[in-house]
Protein backbone atom coordinates (compact mmCIF):
# COMPACT_ATOMS: atom_id res chain seq x y z
CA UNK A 1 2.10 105.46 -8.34
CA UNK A 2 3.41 102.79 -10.96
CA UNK A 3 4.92 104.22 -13.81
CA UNK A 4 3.10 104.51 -16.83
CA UNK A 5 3.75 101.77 -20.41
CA UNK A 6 6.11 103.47 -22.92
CA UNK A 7 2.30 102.70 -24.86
CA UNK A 8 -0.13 105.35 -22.82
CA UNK A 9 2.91 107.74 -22.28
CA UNK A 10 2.37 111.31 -24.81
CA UNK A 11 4.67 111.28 -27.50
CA UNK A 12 6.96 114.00 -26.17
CA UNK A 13 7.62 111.86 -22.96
CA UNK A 14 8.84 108.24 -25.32
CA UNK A 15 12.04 109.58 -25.69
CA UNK A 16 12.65 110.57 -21.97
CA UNK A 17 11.12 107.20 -21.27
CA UNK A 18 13.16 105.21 -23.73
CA UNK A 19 16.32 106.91 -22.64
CA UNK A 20 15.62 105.88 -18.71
CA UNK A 21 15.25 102.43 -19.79
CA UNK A 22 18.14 102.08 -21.65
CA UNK A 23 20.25 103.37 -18.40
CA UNK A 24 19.27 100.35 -17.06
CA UNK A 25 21.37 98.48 -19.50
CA UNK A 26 25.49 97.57 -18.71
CA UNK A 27 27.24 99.61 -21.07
CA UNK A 28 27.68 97.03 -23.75
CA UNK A 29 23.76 96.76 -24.29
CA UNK A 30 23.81 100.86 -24.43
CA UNK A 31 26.40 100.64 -27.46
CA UNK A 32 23.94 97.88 -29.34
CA UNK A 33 21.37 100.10 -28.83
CA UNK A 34 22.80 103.09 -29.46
CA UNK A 35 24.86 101.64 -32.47
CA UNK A 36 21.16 100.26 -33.85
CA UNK A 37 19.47 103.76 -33.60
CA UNK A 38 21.91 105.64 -35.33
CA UNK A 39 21.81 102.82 -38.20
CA UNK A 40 18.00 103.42 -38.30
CA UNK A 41 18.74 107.32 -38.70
CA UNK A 42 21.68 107.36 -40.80
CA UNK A 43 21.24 104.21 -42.88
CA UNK A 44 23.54 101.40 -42.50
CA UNK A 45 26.29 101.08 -44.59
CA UNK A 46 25.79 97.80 -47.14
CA UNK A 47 28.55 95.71 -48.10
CA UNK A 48 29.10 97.25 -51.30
CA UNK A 49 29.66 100.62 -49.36
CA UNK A 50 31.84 98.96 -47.94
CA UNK A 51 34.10 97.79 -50.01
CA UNK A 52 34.16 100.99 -51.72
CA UNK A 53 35.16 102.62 -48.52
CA UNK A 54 38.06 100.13 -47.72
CA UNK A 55 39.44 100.37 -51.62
CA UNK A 56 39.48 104.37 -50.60
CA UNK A 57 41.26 103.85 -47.60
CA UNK A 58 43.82 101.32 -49.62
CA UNK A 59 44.70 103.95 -52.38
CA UNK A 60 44.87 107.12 -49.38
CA UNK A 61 47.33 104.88 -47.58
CA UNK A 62 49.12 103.95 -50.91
CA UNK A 63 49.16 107.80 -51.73
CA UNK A 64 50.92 108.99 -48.05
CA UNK A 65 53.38 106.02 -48.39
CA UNK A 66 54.74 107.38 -51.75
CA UNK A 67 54.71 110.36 -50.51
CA UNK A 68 56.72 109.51 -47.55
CA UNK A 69 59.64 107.63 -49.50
CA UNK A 70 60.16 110.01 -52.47
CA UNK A 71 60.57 112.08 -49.36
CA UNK A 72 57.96 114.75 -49.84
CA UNK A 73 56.66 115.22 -46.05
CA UNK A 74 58.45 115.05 -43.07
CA UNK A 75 57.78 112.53 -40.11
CA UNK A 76 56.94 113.56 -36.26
CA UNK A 77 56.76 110.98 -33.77
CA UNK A 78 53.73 110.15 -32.19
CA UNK A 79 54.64 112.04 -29.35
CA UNK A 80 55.21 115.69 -31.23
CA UNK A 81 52.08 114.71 -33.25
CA UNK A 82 49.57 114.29 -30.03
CA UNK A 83 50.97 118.00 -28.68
CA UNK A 84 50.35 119.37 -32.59
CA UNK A 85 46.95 118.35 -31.89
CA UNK A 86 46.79 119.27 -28.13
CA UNK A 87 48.04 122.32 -29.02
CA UNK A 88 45.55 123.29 -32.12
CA UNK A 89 42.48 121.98 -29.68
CA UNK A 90 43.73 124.23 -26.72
CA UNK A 91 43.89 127.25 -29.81
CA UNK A 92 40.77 126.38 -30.79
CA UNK A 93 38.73 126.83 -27.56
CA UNK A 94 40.18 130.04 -26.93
């Protein structure tokens, strides 16, 4: 039996329908896709967002690099930072 046109399927089965499909794709054409639905959900971002966002993350990095040379927090390497993390996940799931 041929399978039935996303068109005459109900509307429950579309998504189950739309998902096999897209498993077809290579993974880069599943991120597009996947990138493009959550846009259509969430809204994309426009450029003035954007800018907005990026002069955010330019005075939170200015902030924690004053912070750091008048010496008010104390650096970890990398290394002691990814087992802080490890460590408060495995606590977490407990």
């Amino acid at each position: 039996m041929a399978p039935r046109s996303l068109y005459t399927q109900s509307m429950a089965g579309k998504p189950e329908a739309v998902y096999e499909l897209g498993m077809e794709l290579d993974v880069d054409e599943r991120a597009v896709v996947a990138h493009k639905l959550l846009a259509s959900v969430h809204g994309e971002a426009s450029d003035g967002d954007q800018v907005d966002v990026d002069a955010a993350w330019k005075d939170e990095i200015r902030r924690r690099i004053d912070e750091v040379e008048r010496g008010e927090v104390q650096l970890v390497s990398g290394e002691e930072s990814q087992a802080r993390v490890r460590a408060l996940l495995t606590e977490l799931h407990q």
